[in-house]
C-alpha atoms as a PDB file:
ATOM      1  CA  UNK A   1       0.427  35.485   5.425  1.00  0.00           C
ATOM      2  CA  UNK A   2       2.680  34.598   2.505  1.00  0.00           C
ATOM      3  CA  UNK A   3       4.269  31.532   4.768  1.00  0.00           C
ATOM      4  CA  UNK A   4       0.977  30.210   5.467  1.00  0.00           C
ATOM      5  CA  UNK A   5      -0.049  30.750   1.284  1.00  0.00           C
ATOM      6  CA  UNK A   6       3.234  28.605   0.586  1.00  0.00           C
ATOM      7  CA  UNK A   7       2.153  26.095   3.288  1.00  0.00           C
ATOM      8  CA  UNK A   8      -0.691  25.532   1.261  1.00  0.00           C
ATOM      9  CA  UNK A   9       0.757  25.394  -1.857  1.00  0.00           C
ATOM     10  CA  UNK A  10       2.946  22.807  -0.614  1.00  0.00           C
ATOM     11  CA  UNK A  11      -0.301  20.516   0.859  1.00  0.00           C
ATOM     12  CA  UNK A  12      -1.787  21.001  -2.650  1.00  0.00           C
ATOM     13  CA  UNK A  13       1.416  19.928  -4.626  1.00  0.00           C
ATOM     14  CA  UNK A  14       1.534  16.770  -2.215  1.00  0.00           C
ATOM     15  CA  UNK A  15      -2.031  15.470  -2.631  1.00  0.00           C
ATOM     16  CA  UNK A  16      -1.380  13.380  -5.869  1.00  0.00           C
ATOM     17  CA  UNK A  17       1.464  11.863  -4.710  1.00  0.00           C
ATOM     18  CA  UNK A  18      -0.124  10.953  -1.511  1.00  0.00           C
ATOM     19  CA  UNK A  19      -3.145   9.095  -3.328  1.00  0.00           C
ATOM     20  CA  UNK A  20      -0.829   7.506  -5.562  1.00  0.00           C
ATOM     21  CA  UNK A  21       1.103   6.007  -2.931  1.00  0.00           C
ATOM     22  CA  UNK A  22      -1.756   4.986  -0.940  1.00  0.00           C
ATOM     23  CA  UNK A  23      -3.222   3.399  -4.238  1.00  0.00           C
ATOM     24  CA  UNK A  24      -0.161   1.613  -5.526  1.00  0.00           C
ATOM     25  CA  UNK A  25       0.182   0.575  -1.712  1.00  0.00           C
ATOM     26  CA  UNK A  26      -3.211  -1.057  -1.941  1.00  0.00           C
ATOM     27  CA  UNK A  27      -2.559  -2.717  -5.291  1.00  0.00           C
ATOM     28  CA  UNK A  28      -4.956  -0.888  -6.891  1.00  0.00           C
ATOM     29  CA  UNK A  29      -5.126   0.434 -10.909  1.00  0.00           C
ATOM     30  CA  UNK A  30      -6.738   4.028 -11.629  1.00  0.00           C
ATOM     31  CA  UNK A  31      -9.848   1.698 -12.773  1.00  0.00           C
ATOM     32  CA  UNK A  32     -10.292  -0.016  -9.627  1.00  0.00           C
ATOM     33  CA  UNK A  33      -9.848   3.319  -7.247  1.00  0.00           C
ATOM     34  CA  UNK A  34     -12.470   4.245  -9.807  1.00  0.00           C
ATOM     35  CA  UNK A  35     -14.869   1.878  -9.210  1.00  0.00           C
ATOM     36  CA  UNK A  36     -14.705   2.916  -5.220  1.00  0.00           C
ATOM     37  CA  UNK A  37     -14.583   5.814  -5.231  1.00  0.00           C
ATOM     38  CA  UNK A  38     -17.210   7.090  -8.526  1.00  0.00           C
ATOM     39  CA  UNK A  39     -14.307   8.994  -9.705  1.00  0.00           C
ATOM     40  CA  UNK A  40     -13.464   8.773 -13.492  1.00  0.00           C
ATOM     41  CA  UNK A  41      -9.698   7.050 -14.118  1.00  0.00           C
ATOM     42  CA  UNK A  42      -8.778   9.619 -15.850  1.00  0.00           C
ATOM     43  CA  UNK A  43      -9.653  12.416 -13.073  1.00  0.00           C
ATOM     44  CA  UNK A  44      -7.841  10.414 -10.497  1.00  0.00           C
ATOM     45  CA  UNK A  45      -4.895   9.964 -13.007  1.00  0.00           C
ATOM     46  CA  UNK A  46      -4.715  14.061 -13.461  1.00  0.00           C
ATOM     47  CA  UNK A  47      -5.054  14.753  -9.722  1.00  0.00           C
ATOM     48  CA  UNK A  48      -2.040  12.564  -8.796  1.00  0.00           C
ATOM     49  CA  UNK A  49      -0.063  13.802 -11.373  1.00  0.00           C
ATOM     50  CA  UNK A  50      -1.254  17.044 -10.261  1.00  0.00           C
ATOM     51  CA  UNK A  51      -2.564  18.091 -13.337  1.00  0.00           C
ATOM     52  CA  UNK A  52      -5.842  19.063 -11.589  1.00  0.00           C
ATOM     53  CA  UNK A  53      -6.987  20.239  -7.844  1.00  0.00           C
ATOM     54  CA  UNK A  54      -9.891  18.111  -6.107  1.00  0.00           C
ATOM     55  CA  UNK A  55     -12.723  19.466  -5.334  1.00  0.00           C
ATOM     56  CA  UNK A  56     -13.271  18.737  -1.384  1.00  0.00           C
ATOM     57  CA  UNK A  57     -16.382  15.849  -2.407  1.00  0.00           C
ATOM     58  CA  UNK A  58     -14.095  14.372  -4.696  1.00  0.00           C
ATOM     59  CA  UNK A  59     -11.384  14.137  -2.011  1.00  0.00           C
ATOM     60  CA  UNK A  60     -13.777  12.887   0.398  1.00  0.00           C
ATOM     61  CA  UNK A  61     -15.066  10.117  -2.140  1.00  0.00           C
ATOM     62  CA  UNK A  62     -11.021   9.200  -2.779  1.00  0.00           C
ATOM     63  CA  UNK A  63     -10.215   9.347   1.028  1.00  0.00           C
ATOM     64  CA  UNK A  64     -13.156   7.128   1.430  1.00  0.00           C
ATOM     65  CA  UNK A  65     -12.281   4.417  -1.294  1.00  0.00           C
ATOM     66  CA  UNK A  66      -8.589   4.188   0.286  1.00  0.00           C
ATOM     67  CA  UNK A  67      -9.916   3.933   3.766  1.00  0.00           C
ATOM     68  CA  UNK A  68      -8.577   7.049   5.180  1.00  0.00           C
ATOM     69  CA  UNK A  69      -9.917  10.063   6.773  1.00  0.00           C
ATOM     70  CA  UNK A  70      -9.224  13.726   4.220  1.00  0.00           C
ATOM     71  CA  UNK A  71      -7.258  14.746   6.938  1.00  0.00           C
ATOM     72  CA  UNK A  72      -4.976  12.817   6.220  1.00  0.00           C
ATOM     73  CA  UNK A  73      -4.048  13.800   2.837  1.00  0.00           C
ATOM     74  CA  UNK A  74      -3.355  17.353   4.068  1.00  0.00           C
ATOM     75  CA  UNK A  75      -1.484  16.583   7.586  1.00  0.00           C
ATOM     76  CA  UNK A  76       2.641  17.384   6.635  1.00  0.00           C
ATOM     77  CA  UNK A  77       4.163  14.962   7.679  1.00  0.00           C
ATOM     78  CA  UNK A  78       6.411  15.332  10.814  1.00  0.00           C
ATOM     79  CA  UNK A  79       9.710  16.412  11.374  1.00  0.00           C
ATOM     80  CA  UNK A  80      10.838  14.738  13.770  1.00  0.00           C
ATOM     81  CA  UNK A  81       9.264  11.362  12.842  1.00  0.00           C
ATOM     82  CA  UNK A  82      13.213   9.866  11.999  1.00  0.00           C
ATOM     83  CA  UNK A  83      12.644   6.598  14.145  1.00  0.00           C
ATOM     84  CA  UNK A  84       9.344   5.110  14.586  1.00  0.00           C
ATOM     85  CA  UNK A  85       9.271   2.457  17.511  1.00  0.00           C
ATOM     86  CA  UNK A  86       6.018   0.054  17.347  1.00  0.00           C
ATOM     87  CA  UNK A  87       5.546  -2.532  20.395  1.00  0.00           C
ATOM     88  CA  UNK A  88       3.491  -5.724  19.285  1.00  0.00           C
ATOM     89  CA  UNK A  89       0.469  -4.993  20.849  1.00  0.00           C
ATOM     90  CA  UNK A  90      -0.551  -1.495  19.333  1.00  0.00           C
ATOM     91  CA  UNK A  91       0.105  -2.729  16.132  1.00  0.00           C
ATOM     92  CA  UNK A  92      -2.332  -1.618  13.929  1.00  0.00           C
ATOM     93  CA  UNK A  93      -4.912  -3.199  11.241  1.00  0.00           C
ATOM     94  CA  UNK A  94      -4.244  -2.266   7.660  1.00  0.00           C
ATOM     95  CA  UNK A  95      -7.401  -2.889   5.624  1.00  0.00           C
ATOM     96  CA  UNK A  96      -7.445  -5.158   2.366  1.00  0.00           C
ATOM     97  CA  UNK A  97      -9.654  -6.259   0.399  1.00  0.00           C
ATOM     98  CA  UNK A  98      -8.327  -9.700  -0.133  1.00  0.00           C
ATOM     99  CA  UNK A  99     -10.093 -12.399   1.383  1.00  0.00           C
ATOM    100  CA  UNK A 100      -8.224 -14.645   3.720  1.00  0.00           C
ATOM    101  CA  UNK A 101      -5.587 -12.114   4.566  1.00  0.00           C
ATOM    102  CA  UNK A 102      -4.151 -10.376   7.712  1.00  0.00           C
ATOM    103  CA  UNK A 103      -2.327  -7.675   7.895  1.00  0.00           C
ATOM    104  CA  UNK A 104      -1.044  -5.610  10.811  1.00  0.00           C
ATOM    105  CA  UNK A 105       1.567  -2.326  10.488  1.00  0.00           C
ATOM    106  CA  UNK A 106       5.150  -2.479  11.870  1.00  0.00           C
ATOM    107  CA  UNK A 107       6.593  -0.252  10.269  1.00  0.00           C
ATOM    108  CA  UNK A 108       6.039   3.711  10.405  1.00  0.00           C
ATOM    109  CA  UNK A 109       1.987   4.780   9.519  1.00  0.00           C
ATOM    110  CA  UNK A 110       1.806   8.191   8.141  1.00  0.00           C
ATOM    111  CA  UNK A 111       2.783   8.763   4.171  1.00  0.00           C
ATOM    112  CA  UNK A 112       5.888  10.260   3.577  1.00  0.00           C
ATOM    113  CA  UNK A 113       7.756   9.350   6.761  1.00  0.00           C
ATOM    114  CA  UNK A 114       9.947   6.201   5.204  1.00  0.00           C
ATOM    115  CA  UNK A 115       9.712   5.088   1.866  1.00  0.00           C
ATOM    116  CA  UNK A 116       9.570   1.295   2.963  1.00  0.00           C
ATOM    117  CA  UNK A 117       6.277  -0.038   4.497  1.00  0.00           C
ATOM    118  CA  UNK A 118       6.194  -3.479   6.370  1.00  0.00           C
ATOM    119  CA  UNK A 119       3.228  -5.617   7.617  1.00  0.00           C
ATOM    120  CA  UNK A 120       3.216  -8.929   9.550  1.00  0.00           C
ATOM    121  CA  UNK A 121       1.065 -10.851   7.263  1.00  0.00           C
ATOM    122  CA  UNK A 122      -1.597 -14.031   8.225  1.00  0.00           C
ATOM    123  CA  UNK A 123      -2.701 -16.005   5.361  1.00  0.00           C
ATOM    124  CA  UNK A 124      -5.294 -18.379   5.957  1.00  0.00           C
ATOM    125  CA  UNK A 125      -5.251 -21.915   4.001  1.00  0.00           C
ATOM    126  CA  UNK A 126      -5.904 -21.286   0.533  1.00  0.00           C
ATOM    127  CA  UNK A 127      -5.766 -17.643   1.175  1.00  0.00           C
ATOM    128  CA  UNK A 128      -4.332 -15.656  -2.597  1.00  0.00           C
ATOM    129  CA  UNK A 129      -4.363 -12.597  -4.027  1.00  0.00           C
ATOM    130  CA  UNK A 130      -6.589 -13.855  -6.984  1.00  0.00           C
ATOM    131  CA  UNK A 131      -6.834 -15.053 -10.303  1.00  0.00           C
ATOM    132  CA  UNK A 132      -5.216 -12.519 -12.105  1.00  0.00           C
ATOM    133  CA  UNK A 133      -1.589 -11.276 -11.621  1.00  0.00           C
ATOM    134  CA  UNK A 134      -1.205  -7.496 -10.269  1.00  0.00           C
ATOM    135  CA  UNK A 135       2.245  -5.238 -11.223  1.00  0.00           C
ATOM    136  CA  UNK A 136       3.011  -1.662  -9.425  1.00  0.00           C
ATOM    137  CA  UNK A 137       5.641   0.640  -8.809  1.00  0.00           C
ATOM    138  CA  UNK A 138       8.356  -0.459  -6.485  1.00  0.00           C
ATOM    139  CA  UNK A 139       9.876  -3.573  -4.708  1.00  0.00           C
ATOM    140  CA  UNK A 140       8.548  -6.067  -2.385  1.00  0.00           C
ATOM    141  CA  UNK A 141      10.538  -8.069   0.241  1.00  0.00           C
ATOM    142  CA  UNK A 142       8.864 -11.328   1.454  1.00  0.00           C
ATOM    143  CA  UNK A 143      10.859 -13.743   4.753  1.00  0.00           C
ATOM    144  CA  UNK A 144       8.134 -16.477   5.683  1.00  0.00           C
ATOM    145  CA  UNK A 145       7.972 -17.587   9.436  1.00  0.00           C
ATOM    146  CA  UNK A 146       5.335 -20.205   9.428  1.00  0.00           C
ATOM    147  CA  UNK A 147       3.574 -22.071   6.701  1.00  0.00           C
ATOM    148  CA  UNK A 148       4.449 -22.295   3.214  1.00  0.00           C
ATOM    149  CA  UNK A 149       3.279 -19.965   0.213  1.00  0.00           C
ATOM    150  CA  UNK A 150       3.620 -19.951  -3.630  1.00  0.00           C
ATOM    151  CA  UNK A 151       4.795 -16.920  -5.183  1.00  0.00           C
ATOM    152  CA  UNK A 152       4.282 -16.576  -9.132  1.00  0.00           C
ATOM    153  CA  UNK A 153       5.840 -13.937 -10.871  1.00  0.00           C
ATOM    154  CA  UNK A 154       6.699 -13.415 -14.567  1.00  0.00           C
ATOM    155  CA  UNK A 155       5.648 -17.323 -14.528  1.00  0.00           C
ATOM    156  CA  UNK A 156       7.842 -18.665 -12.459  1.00  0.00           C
ATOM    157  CA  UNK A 157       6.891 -20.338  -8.946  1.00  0.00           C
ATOM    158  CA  UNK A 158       9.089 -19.883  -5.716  1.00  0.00           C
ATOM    159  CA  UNK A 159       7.709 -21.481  -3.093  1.00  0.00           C
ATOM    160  CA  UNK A 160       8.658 -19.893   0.570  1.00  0.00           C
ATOM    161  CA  UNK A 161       8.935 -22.134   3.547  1.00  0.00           C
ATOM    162  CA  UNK A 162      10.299 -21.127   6.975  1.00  0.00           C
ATOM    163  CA  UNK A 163      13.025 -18.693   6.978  1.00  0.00           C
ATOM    164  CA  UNK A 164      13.025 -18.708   3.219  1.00  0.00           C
ATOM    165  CA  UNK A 165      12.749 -14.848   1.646  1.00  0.00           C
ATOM    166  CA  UNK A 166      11.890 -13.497  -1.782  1.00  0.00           C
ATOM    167  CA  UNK A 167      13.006  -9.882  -2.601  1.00  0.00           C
ATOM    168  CA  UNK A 168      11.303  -8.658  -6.307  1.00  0.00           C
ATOM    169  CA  UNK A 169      10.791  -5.866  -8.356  1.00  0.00           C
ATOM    170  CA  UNK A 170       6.766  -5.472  -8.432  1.00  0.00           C
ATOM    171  CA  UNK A 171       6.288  -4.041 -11.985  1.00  0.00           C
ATOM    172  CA  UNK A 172       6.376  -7.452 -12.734  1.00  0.00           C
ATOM    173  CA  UNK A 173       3.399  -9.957 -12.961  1.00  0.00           C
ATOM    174  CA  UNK A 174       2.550 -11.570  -9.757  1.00  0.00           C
ATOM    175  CA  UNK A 175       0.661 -13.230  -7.509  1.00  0.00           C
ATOM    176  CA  UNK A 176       0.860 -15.546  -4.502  1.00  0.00           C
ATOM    177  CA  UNK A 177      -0.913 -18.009  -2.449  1.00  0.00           C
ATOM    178  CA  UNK A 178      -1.010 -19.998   0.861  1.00  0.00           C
ATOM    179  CA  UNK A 179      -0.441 -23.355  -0.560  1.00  0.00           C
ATOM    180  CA  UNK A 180       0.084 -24.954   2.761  1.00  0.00           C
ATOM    181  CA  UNK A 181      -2.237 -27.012   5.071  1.00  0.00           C
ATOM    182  CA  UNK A 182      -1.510 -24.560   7.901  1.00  0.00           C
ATOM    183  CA  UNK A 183      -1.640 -20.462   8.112  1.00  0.00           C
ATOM    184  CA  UNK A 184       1.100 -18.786   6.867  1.00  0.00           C
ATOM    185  CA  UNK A 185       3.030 -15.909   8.494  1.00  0.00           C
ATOM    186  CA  UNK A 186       4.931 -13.556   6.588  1.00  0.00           C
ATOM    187  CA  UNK A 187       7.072 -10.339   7.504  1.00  0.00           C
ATOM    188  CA  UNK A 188       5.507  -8.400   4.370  1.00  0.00           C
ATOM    189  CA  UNK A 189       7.710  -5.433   3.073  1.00  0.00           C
ATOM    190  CA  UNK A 190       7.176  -2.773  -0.109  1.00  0.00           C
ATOM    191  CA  UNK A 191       9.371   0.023  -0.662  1.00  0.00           C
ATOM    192  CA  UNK A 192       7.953   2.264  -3.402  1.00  0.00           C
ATOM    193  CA  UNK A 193      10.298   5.437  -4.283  1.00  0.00           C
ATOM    194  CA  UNK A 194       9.207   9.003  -4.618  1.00  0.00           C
ATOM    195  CA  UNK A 195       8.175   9.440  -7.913  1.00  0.00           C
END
């Protein structure tokens, strides 16, 4: 009884730092998950710092916004998930919300298994990540394959051709763009440590 009370404890304790992962993953501020997910900022800001337990609704409204199921915020993760072997064709879709953009997983899927994620990004002509610049916790590592795409960050432009990489720390402004008259194909990676 006690193991399965400390089992539980330990699901609780990891539910903040699961959403905030899944949120920084997804570019998103406390405002925007907000705006998805009719949670105040400052309710999802106490929950991942876990300053506060969800209620189930409001985990169901946050699992909803980040386009996962709740049972995934209380799975553990695996033990013996130490290599994670995906073959090209069941790679899987990872939504976003920016228009013009592709992304499929190759790296491991489950939170909390590796700390880096990876994608095989499309970008379609034109294809950005918007107007404004975006900034989050950890680093991103960028190799291009096809195509050629603008990266802007702390104002400066690097522009990434085939077999040219860009490797950055992602508290810093930026933003990037297919500036090319093809799509673009990029091995996408983010590695955001525990906080």
């Amino acid at each position: 009884m006690e193991k399965d009370i400390n089992k539980i404890d330990h699901i609780i304790s990891k539910l903040g730092e699961k959403i905030k992962y899944l949120r920084t993953e997804k570019i998103l501020s406390l405002k925007d998950l907000s705006n998805r997910s009719g949670i105040s900022a400052a309710a999802i800001h106490k929950i991942e710092s876990n300053g506060i337990t969800p209620t189930i609704t409001t985990m169901m409204k946050i699992a909803d916004a980040l386009g996962r199921d709740v049972s995934y915020f209380i799975e553990e993760a695996r033990k013996d998930k130490d290599v994670v072997f995906v073959p090209a064709k069941k790679r899987e879709h990872i939504l976003t919300f920016k228009k013009g953009l592709e992304l499929s997983g190759i790296s491991a899927k489950k939170y909390g298994d590796f700390i880096m994620t990876a994608a095989y990004a499309v970008l379609e002509v034109g294809a950005s990540s918007g107007k404004k610049s975006m900034k989050h916790r950890g680093e991103e590592l960028v190799y291009c394959l096809q195509g050629k795409v603008e990266f802007q960050i702390k104002g400066q432009i690097y522009v990434l051709g085939p077999g040219d990489s860009l490797n950055f720390r992602t508290q810093m402004d930026h933003k990037w763009k297919n500036v090319g008259d093809k799509k673009a194909k990029l091995i996408w990676v983010l590695a955001v440590p525990p906080s």
